[in-house]
PDB file of N, CA and C in Angstrom:
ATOM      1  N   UNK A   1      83.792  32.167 161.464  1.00  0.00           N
ATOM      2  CA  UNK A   1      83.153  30.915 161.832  1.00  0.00           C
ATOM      3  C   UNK A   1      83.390  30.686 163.325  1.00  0.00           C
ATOM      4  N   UNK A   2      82.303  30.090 164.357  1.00  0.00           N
ATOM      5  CA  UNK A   2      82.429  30.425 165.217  1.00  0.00           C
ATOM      6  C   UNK A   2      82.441  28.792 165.681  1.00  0.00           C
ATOM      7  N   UNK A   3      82.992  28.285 167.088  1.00  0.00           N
ATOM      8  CA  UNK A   3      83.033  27.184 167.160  1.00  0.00           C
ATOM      9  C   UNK A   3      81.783  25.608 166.447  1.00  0.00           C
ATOM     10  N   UNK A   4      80.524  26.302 167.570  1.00  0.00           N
ATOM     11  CA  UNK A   4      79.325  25.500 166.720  1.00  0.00           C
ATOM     12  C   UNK A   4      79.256  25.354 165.159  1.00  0.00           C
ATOM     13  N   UNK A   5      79.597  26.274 164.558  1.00  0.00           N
ATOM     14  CA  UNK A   5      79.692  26.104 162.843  1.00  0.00           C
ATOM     15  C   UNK A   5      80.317  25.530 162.311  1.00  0.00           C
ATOM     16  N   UNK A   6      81.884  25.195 163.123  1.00  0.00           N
ATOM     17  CA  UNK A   6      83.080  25.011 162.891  1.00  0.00           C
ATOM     18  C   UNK A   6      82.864  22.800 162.956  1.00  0.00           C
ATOM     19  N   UNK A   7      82.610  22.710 164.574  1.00  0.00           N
ATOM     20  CA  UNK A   7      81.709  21.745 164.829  1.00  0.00           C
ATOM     21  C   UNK A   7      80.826  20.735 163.730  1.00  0.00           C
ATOM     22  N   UNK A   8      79.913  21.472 163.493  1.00  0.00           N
ATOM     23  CA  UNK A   8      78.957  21.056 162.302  1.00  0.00           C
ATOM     24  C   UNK A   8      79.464  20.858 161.117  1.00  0.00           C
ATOM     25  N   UNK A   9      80.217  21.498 160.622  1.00  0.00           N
ATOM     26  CA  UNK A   9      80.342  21.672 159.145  1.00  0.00           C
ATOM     27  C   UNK A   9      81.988  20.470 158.997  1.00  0.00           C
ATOM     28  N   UNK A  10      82.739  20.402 160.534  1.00  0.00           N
ATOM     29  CA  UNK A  10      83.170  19.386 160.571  1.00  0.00           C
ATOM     30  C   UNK A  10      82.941  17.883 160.324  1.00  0.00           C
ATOM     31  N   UNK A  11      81.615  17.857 161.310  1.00  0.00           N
ATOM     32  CA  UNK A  11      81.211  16.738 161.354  1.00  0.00           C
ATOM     33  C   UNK A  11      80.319  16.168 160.352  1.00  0.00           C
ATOM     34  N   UNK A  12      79.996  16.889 159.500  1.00  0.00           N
ATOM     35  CA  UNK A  12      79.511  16.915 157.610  1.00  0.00           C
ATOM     36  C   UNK A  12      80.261  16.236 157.003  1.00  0.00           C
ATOM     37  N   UNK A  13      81.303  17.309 157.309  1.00  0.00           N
ATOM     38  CA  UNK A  13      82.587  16.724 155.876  1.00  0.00           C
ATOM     39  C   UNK A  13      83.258  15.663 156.508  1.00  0.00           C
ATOM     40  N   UNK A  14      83.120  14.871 157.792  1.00  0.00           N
ATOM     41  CA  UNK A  14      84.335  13.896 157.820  1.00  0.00           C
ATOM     42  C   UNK A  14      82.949  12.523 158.330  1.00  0.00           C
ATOM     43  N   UNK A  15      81.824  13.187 157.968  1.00  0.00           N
ATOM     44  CA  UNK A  15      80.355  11.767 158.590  1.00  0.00           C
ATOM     45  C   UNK A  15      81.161  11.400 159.595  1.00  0.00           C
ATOM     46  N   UNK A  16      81.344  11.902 160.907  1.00  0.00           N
ATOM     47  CA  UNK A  16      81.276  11.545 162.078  1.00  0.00           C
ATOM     48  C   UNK A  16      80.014  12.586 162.805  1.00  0.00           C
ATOM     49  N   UNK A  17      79.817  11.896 164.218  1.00  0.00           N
ATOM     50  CA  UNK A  17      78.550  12.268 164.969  1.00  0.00           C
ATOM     51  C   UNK A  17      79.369  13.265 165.610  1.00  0.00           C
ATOM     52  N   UNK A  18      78.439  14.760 165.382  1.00  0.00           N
ATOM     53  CA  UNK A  18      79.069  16.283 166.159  1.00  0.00           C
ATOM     54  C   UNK A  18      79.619  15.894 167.059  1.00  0.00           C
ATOM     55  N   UNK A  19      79.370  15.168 168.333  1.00  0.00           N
ATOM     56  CA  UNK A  19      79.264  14.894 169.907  1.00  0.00           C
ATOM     57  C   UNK A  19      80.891  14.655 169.505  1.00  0.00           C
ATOM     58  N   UNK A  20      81.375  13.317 168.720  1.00  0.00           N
ATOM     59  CA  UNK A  20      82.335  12.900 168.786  1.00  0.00           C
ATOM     60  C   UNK A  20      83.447  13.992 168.235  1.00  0.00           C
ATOM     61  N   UNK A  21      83.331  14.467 167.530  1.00  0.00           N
ATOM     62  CA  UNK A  21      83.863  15.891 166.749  1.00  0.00           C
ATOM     63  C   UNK A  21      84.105  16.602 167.764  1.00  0.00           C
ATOM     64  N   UNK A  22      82.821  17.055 168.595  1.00  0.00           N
ATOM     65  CA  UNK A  22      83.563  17.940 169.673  1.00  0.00           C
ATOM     66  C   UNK A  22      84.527  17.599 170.739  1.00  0.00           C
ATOM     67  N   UNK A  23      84.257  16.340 170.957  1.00  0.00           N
ATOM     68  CA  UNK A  23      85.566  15.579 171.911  1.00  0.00           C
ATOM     69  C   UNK A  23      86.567  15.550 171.269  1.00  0.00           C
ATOM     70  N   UNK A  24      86.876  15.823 169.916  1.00  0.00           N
ATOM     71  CA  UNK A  24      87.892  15.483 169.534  1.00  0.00           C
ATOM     72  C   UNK A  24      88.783  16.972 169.558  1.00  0.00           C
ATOM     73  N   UNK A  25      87.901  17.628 169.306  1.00  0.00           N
ATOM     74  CA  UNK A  25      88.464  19.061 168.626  1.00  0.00           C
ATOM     75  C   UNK A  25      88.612  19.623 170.693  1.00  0.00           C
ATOM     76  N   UNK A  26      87.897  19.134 171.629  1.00  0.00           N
ATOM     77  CA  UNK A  26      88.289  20.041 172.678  1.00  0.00           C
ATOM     78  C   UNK A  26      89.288  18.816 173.187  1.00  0.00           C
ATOM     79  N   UNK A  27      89.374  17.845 172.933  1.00  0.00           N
ATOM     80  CA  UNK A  27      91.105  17.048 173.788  1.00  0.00           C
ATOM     81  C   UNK A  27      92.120  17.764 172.733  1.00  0.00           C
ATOM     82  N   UNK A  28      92.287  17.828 171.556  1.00  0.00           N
ATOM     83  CA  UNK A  28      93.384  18.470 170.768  1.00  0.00           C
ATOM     84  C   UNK A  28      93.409  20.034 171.522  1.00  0.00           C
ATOM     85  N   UNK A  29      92.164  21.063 171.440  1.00  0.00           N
ATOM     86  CA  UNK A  29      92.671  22.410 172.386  1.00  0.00           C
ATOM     87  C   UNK A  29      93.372  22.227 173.757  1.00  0.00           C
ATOM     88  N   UNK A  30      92.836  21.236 174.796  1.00  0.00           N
ATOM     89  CA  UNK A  30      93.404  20.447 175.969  1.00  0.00           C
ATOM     90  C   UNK A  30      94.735  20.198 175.735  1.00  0.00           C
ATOM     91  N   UNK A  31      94.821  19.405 174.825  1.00  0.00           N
ATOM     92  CA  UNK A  31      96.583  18.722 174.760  1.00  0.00           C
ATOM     93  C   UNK A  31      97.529  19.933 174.402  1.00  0.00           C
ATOM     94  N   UNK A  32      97.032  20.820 173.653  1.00  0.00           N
ATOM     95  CA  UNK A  32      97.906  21.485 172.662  1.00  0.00           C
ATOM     96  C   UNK A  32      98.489  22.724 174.477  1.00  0.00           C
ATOM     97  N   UNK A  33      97.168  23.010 175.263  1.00  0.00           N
ATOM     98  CA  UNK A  33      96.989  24.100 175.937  1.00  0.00           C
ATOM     99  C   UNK A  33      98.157  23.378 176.847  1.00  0.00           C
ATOM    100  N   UNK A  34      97.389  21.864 177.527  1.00  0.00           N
ATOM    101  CA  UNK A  34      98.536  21.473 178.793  1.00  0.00           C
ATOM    102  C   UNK A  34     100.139  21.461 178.196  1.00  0.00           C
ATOM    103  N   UNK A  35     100.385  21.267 176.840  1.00  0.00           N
ATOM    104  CA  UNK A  35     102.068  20.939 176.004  1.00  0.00           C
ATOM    105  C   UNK A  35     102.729  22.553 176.293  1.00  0.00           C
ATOM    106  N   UNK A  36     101.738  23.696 175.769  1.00  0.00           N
ATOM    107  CA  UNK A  36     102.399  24.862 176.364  1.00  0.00           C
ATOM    108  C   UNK A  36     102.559  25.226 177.539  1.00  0.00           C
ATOM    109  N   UNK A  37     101.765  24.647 178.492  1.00  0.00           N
ATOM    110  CA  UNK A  37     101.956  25.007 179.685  1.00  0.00           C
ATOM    111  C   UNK A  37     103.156  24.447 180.591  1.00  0.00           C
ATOM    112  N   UNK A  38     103.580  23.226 179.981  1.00  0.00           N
ATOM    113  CA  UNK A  38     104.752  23.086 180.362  1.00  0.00           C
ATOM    114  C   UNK A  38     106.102  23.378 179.379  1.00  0.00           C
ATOM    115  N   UNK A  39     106.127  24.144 178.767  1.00  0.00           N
ATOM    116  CA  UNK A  39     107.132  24.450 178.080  1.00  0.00           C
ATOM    117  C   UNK A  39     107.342  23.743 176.748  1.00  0.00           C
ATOM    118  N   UNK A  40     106.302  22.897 176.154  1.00  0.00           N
ATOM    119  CA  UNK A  40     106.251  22.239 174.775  1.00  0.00           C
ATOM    120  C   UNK A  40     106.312  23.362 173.661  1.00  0.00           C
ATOM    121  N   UNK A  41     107.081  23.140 172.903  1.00  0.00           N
ATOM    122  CA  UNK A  41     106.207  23.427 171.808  1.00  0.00           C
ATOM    123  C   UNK A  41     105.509  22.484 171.206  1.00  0.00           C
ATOM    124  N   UNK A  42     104.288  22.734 170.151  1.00  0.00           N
ATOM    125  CA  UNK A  42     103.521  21.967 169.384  1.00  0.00           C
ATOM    126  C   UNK A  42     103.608  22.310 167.810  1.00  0.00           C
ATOM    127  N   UNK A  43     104.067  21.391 167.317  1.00  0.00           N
ATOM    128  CA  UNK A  43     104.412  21.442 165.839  1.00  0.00           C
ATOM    129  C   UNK A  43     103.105  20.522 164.927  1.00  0.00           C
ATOM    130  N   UNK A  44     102.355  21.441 164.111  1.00  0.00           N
ATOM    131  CA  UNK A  44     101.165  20.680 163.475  1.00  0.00           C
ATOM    132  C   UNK A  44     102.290  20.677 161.728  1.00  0.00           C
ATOM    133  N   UNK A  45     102.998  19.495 161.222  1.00  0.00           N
ATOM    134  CA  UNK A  45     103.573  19.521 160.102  1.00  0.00           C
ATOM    135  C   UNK A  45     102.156  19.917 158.896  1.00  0.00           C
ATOM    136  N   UNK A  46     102.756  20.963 158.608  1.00  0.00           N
ATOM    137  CA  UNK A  46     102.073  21.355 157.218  1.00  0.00           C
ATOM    138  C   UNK A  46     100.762  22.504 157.773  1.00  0.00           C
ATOM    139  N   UNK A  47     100.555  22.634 159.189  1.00  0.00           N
ATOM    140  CA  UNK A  47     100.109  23.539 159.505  1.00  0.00           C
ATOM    141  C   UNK A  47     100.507  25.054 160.345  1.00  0.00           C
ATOM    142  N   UNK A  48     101.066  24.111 161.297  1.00  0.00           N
ATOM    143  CA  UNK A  48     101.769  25.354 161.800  1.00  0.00           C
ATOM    144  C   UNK A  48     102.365  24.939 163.280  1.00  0.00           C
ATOM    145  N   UNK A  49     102.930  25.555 163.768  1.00  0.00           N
ATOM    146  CA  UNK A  49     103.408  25.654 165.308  1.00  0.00           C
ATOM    147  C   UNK A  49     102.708  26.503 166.448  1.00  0.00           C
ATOM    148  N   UNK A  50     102.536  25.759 167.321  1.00  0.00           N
ATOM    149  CA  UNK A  50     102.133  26.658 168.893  1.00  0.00           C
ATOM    150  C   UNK A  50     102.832  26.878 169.765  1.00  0.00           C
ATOM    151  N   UNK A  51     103.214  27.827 170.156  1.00  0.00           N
ATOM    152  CA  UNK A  51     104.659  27.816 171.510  1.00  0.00           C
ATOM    153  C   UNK A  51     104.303  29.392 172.423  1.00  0.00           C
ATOM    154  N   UNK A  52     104.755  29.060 173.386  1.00  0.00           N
ATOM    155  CA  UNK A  52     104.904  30.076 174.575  1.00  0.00           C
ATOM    156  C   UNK A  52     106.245  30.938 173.783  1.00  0.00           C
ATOM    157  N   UNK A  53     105.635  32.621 174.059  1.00  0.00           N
ATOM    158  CA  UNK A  53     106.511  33.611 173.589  1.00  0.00           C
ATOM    159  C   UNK A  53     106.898  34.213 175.009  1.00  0.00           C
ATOM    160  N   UNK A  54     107.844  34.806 175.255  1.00  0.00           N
ATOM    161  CA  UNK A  54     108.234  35.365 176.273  1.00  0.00           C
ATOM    162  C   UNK A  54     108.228  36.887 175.354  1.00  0.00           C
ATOM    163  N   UNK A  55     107.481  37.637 176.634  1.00  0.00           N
ATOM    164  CA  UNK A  55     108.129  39.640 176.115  1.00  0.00           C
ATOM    165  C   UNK A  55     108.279  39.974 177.511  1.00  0.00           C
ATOM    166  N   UNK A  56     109.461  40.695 176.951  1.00  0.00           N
ATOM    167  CA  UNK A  56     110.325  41.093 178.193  1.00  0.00           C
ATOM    168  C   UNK A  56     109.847  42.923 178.781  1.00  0.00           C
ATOM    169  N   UNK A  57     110.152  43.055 179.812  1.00  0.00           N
ATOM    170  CA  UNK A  57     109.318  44.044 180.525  1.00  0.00           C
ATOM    171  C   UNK A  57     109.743  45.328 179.914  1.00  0.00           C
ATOM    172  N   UNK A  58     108.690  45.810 179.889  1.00  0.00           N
ATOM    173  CA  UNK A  58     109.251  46.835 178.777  1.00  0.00           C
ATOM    174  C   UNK A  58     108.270  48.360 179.897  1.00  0.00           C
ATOM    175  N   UNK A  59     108.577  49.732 178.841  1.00  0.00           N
ATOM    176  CA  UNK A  59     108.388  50.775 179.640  1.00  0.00           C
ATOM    177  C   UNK A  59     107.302  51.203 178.986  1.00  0.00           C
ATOM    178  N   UNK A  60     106.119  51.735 179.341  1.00  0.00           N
ATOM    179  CA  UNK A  60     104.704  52.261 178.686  1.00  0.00           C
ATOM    180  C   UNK A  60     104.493  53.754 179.527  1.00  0.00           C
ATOM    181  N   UNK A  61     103.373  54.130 178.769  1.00  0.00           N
ATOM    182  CA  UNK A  61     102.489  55.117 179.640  1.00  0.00           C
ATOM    183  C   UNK A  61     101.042  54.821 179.885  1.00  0.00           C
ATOM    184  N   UNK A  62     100.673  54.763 181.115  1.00  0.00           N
ATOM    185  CA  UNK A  62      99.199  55.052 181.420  1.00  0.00           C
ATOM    186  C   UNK A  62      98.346  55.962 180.515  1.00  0.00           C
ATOM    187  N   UNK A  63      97.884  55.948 179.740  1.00  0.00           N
ATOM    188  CA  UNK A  63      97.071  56.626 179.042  1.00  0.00           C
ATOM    189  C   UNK A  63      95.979  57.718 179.710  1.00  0.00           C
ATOM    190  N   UNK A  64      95.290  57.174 180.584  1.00  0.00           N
ATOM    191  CA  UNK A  64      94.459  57.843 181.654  1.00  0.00           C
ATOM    192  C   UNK A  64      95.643  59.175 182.152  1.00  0.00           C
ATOM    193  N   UNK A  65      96.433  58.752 182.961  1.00  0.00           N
ATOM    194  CA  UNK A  65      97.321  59.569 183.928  1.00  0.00           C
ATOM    195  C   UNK A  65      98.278  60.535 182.938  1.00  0.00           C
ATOM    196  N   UNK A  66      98.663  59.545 181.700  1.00  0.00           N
ATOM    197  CA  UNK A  66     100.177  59.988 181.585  1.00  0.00           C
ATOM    198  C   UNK A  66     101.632  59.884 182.234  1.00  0.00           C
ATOM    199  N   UNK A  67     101.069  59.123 183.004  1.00  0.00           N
ATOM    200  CA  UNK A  67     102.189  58.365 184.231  1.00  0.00           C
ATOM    201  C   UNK A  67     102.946  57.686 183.362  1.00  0.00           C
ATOM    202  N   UNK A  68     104.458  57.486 183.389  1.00  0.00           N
ATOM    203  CA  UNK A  68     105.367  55.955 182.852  1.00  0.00           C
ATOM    204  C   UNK A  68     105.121  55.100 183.924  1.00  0.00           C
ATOM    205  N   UNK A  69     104.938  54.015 183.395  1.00  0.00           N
ATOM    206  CA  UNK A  69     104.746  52.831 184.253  1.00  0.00           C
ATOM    207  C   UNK A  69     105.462  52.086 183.780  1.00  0.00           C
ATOM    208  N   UNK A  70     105.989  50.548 184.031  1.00  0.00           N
ATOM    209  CA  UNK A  70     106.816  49.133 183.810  1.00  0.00           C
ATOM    210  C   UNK A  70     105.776  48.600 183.950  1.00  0.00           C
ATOM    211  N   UNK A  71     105.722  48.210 182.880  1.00  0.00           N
ATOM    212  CA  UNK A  71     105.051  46.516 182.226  1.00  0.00           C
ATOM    213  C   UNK A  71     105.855  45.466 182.034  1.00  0.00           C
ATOM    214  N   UNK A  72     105.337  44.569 183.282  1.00  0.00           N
ATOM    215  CA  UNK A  72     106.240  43.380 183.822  1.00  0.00           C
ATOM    216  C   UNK A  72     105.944  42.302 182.484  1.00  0.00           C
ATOM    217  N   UNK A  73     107.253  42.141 182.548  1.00  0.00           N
ATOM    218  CA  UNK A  73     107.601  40.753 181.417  1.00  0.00           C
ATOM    219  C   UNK A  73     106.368  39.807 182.078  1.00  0.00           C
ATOM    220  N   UNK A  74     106.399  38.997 180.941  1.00  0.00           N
ATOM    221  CA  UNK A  74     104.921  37.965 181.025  1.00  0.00           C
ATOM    222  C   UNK A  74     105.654  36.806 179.632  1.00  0.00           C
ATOM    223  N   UNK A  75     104.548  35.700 179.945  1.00  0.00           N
ATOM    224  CA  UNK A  75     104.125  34.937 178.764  1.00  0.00           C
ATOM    225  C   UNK A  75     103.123  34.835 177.963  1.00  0.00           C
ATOM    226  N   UNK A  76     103.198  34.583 176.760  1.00  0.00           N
ATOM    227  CA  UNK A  76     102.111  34.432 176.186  1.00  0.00           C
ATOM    228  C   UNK A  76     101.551  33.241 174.681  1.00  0.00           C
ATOM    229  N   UNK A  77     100.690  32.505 174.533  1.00  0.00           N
ATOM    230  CA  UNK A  77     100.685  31.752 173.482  1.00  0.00           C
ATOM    231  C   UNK A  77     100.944  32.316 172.264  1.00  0.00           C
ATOM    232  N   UNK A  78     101.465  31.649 171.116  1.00  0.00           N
ATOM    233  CA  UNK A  78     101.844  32.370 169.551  1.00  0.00           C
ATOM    234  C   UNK A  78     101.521  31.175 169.083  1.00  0.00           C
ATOM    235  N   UNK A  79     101.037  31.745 167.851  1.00  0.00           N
ATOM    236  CA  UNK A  79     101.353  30.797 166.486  1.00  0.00           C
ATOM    237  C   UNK A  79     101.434  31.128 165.166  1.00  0.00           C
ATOM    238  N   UNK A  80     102.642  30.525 164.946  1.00  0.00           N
ATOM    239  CA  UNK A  80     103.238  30.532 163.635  1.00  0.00           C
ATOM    240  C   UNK A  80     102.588  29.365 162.508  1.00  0.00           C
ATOM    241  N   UNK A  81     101.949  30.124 161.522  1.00  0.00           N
ATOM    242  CA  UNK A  81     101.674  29.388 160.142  1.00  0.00           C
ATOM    243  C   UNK A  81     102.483  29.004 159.327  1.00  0.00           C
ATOM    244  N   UNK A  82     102.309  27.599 159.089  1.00  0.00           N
ATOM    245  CA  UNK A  82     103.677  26.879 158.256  1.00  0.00           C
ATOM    246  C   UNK A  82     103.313  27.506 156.646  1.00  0.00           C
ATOM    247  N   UNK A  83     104.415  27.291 155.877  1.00  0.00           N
ATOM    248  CA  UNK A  83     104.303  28.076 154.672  1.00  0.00           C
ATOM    249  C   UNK A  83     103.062  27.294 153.523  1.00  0.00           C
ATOM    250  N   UNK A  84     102.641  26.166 153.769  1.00  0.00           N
ATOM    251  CA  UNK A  84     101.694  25.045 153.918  1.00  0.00           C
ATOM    252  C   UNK A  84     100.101  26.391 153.124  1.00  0.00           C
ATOM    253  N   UNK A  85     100.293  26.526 154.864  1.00  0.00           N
ATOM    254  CA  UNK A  85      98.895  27.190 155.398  1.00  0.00           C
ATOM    255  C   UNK A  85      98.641  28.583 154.930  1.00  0.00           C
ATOM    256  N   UNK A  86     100.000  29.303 154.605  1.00  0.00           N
ATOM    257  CA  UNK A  86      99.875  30.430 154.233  1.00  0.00           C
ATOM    258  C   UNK A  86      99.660  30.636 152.532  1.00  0.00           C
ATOM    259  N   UNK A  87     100.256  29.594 151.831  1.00  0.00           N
ATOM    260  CA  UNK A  87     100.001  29.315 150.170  1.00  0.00           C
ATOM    261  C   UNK A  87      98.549  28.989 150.299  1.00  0.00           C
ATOM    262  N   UNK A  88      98.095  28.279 150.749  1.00  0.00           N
ATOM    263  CA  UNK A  88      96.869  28.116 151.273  1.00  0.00           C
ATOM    264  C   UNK A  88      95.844  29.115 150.798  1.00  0.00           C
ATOM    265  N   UNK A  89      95.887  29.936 151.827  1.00  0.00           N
ATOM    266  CA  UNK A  89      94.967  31.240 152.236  1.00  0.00           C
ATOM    267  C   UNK A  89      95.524  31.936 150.917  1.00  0.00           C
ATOM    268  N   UNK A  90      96.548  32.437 150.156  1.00  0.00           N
ATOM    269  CA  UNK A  90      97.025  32.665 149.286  1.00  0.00           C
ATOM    270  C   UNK A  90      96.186  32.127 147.747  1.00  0.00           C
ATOM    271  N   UNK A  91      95.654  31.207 147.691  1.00  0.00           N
ATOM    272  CA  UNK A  91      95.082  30.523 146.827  1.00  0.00           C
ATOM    273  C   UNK A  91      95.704  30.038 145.639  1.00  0.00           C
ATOM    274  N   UNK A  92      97.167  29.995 146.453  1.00  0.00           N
ATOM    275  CA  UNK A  92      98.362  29.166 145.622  1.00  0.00           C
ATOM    276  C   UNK A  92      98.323  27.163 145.490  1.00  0.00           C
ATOM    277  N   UNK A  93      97.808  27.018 146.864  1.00  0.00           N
ATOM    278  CA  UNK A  93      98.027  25.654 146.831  1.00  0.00           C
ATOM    279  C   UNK A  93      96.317  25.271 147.303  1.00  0.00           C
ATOM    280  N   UNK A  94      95.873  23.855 147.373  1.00  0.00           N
ATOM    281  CA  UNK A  94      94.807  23.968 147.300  1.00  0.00           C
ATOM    282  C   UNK A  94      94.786  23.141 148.694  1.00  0.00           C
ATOM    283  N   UNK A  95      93.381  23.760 149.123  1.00  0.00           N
ATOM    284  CA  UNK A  95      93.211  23.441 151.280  1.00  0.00           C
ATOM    285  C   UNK A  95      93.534  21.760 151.428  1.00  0.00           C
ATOM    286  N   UNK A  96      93.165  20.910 150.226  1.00  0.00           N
ATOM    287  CA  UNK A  96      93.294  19.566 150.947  1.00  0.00           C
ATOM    288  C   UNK A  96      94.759  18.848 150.385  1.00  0.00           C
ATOM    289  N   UNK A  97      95.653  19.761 150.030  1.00  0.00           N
ATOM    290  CA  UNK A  97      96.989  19.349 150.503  1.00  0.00           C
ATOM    291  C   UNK A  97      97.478  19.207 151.710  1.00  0.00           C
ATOM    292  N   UNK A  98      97.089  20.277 152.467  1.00  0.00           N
ATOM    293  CA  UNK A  98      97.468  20.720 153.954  1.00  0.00           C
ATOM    294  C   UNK A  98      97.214  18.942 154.655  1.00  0.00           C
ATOM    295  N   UNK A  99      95.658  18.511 154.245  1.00  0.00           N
ATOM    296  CA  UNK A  99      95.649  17.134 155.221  1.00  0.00           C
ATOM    297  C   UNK A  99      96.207  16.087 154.791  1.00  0.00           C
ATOM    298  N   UNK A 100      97.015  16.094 153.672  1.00  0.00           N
ATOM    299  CA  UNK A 100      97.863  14.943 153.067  1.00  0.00           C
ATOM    300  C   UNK A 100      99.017  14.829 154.703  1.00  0.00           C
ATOM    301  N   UNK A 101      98.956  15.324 155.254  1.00  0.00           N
ATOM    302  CA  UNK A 101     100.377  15.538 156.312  1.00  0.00           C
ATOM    303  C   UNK A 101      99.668  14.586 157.085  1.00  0.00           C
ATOM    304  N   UNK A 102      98.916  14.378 157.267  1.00  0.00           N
ATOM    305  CA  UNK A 102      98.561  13.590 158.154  1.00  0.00           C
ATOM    306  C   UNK A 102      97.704  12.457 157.906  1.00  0.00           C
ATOM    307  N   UNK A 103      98.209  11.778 156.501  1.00  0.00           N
ATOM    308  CA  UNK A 103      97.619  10.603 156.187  1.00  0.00           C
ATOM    309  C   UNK A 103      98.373   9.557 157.160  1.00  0.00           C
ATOM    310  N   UNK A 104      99.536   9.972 157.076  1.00  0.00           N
ATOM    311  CA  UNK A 104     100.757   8.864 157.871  1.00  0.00           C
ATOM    312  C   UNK A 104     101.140   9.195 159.004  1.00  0.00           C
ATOM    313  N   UNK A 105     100.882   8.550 159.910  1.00  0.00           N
ATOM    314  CA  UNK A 105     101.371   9.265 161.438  1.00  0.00           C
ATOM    315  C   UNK A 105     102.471   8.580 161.969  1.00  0.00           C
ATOM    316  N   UNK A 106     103.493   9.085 161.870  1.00  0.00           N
ATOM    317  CA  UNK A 106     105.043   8.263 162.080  1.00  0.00           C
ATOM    318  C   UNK A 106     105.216   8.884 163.736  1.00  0.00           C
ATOM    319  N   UNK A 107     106.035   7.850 164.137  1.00  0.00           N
ATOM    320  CA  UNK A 107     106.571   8.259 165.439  1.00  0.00           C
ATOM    321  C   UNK A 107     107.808   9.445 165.020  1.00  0.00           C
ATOM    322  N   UNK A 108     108.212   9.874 166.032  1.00  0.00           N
ATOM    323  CA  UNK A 108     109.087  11.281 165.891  1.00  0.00           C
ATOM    324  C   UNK A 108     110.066  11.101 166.736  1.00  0.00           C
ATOM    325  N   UNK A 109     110.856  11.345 166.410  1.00  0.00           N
ATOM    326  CA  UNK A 109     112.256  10.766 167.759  1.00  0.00           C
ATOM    327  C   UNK A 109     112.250  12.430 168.732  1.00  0.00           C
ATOM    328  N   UNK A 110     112.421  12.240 169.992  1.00  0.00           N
ATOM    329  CA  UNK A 110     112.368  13.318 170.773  1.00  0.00           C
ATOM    330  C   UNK A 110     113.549  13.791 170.939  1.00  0.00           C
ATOM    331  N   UNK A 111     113.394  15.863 170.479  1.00  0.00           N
ATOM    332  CA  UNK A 111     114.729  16.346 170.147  1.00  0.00           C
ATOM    333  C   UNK A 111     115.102  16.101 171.850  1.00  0.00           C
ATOM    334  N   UNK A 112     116.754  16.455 171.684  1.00  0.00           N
ATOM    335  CA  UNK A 112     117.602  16.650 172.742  1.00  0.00           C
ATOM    336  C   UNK A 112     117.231  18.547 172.818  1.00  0.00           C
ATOM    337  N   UNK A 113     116.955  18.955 174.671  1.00  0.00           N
ATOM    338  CA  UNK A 113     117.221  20.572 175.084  1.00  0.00           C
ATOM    339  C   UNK A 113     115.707  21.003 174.892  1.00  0.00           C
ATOM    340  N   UNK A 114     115.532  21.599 174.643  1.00  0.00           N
ATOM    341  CA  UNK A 114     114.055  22.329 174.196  1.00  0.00           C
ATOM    342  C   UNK A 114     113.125  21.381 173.954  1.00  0.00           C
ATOM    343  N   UNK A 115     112.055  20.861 174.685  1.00  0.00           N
ATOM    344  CA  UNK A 115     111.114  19.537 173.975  1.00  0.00           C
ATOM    345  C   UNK A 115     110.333  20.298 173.304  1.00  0.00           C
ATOM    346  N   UNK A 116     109.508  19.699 172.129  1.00  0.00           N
ATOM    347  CA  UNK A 116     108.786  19.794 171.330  1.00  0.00           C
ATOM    348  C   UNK A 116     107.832  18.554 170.877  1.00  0.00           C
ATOM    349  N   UNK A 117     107.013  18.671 170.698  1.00  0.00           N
ATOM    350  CA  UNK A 117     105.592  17.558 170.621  1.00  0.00           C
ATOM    351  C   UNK A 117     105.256  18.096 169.156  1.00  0.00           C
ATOM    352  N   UNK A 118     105.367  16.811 168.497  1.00  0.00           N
ATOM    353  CA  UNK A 118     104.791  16.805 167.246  1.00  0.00           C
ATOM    354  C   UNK A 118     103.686  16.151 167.198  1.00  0.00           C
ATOM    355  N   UNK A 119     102.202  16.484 166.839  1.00  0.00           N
ATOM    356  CA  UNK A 119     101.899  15.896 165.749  1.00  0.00           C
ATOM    357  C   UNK A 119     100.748  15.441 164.809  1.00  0.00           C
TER     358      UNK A 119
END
């Protein structure tokens, strides 16, 4: 499913107007993108987590050459599926449990060391 489908078939099932759907769905990619970029993680309860992975520089070969080269450590986005999402896809639990998590939107007390953004 590709965004436009994703879009539509959103804005079906929840009778809101696409336009507004898509503002909604590109400030959540926005928020989620600027929270990693400063070192957030993003915790979706009952869906899953988004966080910056660090891999550390490691040793390869050029394929072309056959040369060893160093491949400089970098960052990169991950995400981890909460066990929620994975019973889910599993066809253990059924998809509209997952949005029970977010009938209630409670404030979250902010951990101490590592921030993290719930929600």
């Amino acid at each position: 499913m590709h965004k436009n489908e994703f879009i539509k078939q959103l804005a079906k099932e929840t009778a809101l107007p696409q336009k507004e759907v898509n503002q909604v769905i590109r400030g959540a990619v926005e928020l989620i993108a600027r929270r990693l970029k400063d070192g957030d993680k993003v915790v979706l309860t009952g869906f899953g987590t988004f966080e910056v992975r660090h891999r550390r520089a490691r040793r390869g070969v050029n394929p072309q050459t056959k040369e060893h080269i160093t491949i400089p450590e970098t960052q990169t986005p991950g995400f981890t599926a909460s066990n929620s999402l994975k019973l889910t896809v599993l066809g253990e639990v059924d998809p509209s449990s997952l949005s029970s998590e977010f009938d209630e939107v409670e404030k979250v007390p902010r951990p101490r060391g590592r921030r993290k953004v719930a929600i």
